[in-house]
PDB file of N, CA and C in Angstrom:
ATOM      1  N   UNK A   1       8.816   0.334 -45.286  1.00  0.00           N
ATOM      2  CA  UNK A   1       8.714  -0.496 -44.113  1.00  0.00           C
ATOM      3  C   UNK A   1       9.749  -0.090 -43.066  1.00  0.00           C
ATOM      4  N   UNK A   2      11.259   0.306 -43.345  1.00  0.00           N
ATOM      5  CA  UNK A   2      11.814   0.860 -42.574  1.00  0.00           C
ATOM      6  C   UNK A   2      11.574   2.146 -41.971  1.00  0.00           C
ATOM      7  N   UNK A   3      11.247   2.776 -42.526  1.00  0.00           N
ATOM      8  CA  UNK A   3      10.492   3.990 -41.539  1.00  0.00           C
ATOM      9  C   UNK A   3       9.446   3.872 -40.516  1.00  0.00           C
ATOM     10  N   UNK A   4       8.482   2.934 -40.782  1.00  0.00           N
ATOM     11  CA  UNK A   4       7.471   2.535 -40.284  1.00  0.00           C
ATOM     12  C   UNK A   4       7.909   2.077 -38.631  1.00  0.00           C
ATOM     13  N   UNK A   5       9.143   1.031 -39.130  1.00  0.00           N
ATOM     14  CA  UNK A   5       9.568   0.182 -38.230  1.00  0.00           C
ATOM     15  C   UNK A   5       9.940   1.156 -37.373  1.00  0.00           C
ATOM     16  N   UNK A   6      10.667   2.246 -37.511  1.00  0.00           N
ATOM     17  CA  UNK A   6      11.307   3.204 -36.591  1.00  0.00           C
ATOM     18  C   UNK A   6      10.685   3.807 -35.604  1.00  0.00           C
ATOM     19  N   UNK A   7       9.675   4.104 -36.478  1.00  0.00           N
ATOM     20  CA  UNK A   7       8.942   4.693 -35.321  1.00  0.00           C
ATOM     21  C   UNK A   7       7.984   4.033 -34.264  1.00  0.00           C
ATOM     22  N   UNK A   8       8.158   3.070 -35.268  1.00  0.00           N
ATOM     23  CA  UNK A   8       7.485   1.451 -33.656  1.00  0.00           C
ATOM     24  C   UNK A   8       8.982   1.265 -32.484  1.00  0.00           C
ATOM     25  N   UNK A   9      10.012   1.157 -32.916  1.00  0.00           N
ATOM     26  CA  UNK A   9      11.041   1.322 -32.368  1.00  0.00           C
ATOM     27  C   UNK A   9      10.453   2.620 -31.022  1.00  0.00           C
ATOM     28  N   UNK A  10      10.744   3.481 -31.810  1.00  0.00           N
ATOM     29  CA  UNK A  10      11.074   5.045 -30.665  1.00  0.00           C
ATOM     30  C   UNK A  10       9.542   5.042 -30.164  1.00  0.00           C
ATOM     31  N   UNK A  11       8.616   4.350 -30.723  1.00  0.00           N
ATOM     32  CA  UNK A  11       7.369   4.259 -29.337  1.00  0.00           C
ATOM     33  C   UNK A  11       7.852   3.686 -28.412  1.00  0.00           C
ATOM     34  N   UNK A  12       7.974   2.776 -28.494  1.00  0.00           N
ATOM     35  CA  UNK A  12       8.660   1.568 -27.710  1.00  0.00           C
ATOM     36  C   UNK A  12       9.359   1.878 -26.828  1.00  0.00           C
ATOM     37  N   UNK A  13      10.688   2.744 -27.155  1.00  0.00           N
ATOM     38  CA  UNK A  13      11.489   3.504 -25.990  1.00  0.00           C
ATOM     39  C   UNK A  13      11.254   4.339 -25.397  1.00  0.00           C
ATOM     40  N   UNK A  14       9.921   4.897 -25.623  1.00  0.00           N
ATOM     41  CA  UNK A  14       9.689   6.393 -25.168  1.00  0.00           C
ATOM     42  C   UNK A  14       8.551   5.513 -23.806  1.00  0.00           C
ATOM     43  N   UNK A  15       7.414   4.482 -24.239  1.00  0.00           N
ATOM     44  CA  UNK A  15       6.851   3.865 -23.083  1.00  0.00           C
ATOM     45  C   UNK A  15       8.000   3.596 -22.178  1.00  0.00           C
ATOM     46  N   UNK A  16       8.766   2.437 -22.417  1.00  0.00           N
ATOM     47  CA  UNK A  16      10.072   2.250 -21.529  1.00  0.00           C
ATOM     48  C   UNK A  16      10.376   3.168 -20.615  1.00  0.00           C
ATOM     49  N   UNK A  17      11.075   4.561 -21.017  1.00  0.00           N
ATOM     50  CA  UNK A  17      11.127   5.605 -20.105  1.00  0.00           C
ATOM     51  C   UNK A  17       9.665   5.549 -19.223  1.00  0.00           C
ATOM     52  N   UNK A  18       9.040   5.585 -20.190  1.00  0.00           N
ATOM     53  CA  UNK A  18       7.201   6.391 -18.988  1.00  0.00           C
ATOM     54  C   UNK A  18       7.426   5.187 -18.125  1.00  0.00           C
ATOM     55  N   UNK A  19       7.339   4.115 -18.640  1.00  0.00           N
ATOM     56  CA  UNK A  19       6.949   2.943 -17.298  1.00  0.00           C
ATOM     57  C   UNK A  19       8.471   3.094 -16.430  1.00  0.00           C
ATOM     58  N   UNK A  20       9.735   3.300 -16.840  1.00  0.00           N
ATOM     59  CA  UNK A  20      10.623   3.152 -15.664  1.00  0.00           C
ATOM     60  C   UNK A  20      10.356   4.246 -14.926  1.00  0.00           C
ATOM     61  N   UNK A  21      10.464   5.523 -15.352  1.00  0.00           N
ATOM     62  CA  UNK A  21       9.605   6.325 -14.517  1.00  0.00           C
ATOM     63  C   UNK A  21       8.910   6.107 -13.418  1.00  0.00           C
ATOM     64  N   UNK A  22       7.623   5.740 -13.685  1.00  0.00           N
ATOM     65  CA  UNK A  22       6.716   5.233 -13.030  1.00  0.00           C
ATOM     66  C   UNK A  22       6.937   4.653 -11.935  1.00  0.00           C
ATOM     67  N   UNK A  23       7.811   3.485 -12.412  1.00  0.00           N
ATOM     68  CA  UNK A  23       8.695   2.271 -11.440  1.00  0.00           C
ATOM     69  C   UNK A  23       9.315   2.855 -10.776  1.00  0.00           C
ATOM     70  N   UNK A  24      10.123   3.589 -10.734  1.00  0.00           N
ATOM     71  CA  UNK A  24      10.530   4.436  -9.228  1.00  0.00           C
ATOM     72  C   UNK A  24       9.938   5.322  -8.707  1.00  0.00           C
ATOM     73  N   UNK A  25       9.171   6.241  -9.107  1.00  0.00           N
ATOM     74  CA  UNK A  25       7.966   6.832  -8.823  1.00  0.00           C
ATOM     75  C   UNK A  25       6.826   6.302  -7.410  1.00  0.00           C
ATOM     76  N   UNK A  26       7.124   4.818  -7.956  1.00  0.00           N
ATOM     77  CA  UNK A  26       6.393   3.641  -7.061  1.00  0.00           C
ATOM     78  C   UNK A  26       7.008   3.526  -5.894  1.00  0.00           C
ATOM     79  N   UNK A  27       8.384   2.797  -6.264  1.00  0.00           N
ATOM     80  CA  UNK A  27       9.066   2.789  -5.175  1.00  0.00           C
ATOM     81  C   UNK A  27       9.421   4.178  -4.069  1.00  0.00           C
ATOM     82  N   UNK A  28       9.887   5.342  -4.474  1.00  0.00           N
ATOM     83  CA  UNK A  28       9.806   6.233  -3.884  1.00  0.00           C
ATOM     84  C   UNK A  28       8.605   6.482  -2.562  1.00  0.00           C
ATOM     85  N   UNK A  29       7.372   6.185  -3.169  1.00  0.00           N
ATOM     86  CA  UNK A  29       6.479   6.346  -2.896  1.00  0.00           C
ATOM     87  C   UNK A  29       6.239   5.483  -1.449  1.00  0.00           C
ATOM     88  N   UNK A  30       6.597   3.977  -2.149  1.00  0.00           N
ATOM     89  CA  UNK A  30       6.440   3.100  -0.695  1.00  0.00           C
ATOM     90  C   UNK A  30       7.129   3.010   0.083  1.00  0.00           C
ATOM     91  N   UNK A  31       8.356   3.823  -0.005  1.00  0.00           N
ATOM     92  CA  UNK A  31       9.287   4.498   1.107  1.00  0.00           C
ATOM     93  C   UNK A  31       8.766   5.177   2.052  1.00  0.00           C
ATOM     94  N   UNK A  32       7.808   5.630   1.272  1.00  0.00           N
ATOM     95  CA  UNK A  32       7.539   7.093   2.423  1.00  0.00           C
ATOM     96  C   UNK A  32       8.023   8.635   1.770  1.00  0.00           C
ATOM     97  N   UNK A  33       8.846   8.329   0.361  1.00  0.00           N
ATOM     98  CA  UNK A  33       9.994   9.372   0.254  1.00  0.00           C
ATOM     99  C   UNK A  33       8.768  10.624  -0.524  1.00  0.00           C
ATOM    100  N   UNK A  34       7.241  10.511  -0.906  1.00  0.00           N
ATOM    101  CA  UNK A  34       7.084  11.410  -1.350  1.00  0.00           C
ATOM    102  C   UNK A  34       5.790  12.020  -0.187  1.00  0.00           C
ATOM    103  N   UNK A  35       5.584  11.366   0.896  1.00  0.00           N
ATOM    104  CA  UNK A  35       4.632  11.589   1.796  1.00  0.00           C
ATOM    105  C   UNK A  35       5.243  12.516   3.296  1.00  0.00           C
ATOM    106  N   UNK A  36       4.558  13.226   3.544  1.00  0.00           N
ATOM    107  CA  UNK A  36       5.359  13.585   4.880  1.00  0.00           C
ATOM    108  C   UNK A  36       5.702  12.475   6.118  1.00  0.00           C
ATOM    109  N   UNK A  37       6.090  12.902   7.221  1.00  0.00           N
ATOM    110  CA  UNK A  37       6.594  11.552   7.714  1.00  0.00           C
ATOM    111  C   UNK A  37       5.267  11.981   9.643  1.00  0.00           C
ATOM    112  N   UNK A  38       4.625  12.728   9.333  1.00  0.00           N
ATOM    113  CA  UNK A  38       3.337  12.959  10.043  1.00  0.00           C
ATOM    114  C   UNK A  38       2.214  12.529   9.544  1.00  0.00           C
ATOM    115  N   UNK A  39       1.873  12.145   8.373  1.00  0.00           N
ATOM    116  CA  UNK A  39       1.098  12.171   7.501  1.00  0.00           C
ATOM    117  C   UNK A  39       0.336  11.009   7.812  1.00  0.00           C
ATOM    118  N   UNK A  40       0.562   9.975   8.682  1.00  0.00           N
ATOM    119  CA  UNK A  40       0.137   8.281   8.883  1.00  0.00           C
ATOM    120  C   UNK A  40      -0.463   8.851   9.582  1.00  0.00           C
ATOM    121  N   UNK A  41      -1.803   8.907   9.777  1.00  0.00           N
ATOM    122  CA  UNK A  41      -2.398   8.609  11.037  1.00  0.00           C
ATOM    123  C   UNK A  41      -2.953   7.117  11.762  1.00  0.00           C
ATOM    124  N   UNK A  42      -3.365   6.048  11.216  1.00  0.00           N
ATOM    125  CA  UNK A  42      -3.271   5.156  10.918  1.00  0.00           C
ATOM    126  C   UNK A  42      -2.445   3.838  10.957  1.00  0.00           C
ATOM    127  N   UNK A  43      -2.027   3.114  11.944  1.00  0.00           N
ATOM    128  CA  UNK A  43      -0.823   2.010  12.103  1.00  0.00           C
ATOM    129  C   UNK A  43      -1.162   0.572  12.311  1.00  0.00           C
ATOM    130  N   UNK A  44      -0.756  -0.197  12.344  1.00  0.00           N
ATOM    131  CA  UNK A  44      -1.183  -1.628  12.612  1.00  0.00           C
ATOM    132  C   UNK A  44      -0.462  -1.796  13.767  1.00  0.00           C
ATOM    133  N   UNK A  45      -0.400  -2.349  15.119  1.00  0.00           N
ATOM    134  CA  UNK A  45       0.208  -2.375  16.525  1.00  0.00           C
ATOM    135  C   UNK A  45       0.834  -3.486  16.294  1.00  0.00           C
ATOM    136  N   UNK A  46      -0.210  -4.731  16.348  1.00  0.00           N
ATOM    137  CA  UNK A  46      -0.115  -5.893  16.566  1.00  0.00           C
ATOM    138  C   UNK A  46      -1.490  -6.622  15.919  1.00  0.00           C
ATOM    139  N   UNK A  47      -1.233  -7.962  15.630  1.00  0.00           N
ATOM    140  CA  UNK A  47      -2.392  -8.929  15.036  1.00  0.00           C
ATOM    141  C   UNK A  47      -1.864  -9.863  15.430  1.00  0.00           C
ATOM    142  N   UNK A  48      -3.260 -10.980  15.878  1.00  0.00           N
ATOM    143  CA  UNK A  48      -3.018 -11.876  16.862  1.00  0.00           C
ATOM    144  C   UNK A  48      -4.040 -12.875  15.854  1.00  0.00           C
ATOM    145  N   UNK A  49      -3.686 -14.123  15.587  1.00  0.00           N
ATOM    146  CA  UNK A  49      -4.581 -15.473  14.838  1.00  0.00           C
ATOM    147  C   UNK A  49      -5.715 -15.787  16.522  1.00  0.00           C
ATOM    148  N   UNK A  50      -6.748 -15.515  16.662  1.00  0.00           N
ATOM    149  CA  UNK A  50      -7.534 -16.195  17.097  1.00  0.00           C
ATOM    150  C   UNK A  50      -7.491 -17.517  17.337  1.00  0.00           C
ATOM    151  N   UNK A  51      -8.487 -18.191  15.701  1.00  0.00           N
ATOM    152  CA  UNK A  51      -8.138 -19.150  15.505  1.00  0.00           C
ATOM    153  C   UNK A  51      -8.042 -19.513  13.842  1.00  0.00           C
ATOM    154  N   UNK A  52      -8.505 -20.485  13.704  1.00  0.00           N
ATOM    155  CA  UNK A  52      -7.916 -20.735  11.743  1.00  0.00           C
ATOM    156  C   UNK A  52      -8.109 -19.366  10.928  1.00  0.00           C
ATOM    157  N   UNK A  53      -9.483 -18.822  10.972  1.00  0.00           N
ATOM    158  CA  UNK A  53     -10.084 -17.520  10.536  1.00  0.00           C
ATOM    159  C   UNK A  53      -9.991 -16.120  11.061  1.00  0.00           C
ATOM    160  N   UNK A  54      -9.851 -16.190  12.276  1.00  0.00           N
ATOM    161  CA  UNK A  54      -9.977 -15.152  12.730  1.00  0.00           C
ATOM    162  C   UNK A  54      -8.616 -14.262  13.724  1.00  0.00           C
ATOM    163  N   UNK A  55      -8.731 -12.823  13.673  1.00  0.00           N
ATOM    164  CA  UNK A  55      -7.312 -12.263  13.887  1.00  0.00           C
ATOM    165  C   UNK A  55      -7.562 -10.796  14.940  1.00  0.00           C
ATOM    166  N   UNK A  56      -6.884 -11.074  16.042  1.00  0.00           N
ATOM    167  CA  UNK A  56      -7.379  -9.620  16.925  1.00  0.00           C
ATOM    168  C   UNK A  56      -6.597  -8.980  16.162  1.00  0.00           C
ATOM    169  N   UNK A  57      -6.540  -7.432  16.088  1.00  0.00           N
ATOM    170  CA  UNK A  57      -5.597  -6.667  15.674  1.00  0.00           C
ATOM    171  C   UNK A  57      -6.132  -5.258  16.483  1.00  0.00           C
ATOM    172  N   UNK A  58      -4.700  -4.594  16.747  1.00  0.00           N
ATOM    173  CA  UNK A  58      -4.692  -3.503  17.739  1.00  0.00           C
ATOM    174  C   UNK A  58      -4.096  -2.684  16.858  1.00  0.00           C
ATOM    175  N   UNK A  59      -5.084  -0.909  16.375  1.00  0.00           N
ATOM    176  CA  UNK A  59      -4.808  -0.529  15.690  1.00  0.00           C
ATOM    177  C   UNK A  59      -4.310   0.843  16.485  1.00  0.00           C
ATOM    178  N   UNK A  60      -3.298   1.799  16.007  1.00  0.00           N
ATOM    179  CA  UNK A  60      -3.350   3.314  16.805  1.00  0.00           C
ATOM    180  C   UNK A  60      -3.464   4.199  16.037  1.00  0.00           C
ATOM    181  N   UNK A  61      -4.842   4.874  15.799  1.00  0.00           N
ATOM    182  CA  UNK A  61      -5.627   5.918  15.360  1.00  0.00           C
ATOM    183  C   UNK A  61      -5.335   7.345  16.136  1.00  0.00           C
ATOM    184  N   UNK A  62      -4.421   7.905  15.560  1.00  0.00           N
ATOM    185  CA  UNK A  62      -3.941   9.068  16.288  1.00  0.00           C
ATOM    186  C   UNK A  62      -3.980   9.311  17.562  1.00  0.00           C
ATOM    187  N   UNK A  63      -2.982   8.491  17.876  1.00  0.00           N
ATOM    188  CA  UNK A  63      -2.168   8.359  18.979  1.00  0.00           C
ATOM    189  C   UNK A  63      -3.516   7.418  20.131  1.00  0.00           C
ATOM    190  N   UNK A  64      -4.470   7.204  19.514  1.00  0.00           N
ATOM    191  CA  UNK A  64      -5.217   6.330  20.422  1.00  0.00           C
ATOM    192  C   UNK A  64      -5.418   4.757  20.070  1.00  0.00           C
ATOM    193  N   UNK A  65      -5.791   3.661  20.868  1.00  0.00           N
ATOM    194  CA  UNK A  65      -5.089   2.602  20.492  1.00  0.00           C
ATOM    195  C   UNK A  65      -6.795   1.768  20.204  1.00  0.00           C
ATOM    196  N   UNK A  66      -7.334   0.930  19.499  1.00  0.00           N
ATOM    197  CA  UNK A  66      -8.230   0.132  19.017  1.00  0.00           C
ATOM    198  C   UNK A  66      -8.332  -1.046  18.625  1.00  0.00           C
ATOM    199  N   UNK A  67      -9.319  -2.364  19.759  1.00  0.00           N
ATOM    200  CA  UNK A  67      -9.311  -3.495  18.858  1.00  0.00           C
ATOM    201  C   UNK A  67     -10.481  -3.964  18.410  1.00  0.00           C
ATOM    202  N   UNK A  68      -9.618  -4.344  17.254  1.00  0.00           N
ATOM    203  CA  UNK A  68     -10.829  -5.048  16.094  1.00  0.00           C
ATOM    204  C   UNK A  68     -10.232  -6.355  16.092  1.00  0.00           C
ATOM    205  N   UNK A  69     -11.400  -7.177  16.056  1.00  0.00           N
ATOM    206  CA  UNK A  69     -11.959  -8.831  15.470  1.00  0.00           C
ATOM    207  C   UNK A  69     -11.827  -8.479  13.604  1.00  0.00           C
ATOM    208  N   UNK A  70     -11.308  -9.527  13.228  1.00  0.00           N
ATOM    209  CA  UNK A  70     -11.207  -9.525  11.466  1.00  0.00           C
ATOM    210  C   UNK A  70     -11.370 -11.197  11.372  1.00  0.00           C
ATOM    211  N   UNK A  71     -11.847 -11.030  10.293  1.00  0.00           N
ATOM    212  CA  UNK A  71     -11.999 -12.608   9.601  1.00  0.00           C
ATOM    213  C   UNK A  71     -13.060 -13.254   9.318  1.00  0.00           C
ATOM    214  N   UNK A  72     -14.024 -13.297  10.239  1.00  0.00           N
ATOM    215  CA  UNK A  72     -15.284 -13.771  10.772  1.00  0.00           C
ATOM    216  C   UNK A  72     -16.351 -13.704   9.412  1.00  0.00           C
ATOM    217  N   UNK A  73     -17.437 -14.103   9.834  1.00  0.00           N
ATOM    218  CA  UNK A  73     -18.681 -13.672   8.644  1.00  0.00           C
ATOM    219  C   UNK A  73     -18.571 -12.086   8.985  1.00  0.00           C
ATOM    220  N   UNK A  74     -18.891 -11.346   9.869  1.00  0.00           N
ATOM    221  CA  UNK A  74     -18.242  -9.779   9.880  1.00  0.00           C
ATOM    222  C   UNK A  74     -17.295  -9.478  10.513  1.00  0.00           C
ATOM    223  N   UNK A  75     -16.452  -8.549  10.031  1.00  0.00           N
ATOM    224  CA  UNK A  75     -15.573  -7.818  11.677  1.00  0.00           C
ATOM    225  C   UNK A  75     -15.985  -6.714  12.427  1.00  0.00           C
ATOM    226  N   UNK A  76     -15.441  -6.830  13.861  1.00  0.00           N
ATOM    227  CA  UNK A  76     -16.135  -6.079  14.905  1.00  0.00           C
ATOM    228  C   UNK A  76     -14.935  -5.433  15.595  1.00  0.00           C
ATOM    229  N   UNK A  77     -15.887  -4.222  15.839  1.00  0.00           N
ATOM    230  CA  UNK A  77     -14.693  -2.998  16.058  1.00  0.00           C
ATOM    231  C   UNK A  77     -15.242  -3.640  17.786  1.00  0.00           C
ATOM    232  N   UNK A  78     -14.158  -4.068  18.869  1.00  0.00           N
ATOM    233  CA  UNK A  78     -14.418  -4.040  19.937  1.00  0.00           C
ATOM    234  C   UNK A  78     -14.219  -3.299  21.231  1.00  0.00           C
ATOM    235  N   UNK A  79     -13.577  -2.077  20.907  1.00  0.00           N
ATOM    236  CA  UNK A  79     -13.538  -1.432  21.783  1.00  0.00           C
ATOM    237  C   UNK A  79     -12.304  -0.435  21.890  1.00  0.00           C
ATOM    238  N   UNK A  80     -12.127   0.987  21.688  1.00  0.00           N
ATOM    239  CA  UNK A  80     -10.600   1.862  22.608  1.00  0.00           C
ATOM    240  C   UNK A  80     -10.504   1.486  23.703  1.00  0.00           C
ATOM    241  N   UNK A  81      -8.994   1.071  23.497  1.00  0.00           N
ATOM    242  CA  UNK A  81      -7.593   0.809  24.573  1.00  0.00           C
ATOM    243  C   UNK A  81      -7.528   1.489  25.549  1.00  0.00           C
TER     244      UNK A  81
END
């Protein structure tokens, strides 16, 4: 049984490592620290509450600017800035 146990032990520590790993891996990541820093094309400007449901939001799609309606039964792309 003690042998057995051991090696449930050193599984155990060896996941530990993989998942802390991982865990900064993550974080790194949502830094920015493993992506280039050109790489966004994609941004959120601004978002505005309508009303209870609904939210303008002004997006900039490489280097051009876009608003969309969100919330609604659909959302609607309304038009470049």
């Amino acid at each position: 049984m003690g042998e057995g146990m051991g090696q449930w032990i050193s599984a155990a520590g060896a996941l530990a490592v993989v998942l802390g790993l991982l865990w900064m891996l993550a974080g790194l990541a949502r830094r920015g620290g493993l992506a280039s820093p050109g790489a966004r094309r994609v941004r959120v400007v601004e978002a505005t509450p309508i009303d209870s449901r609904r939210r303008a939001v002004i997006l900039q799609v490489d280097g051009r600017e876009a608003l969309l309606v969100t919330g609604g039964p659909n959302d609607s792309f309304i038009g470049w800035l």
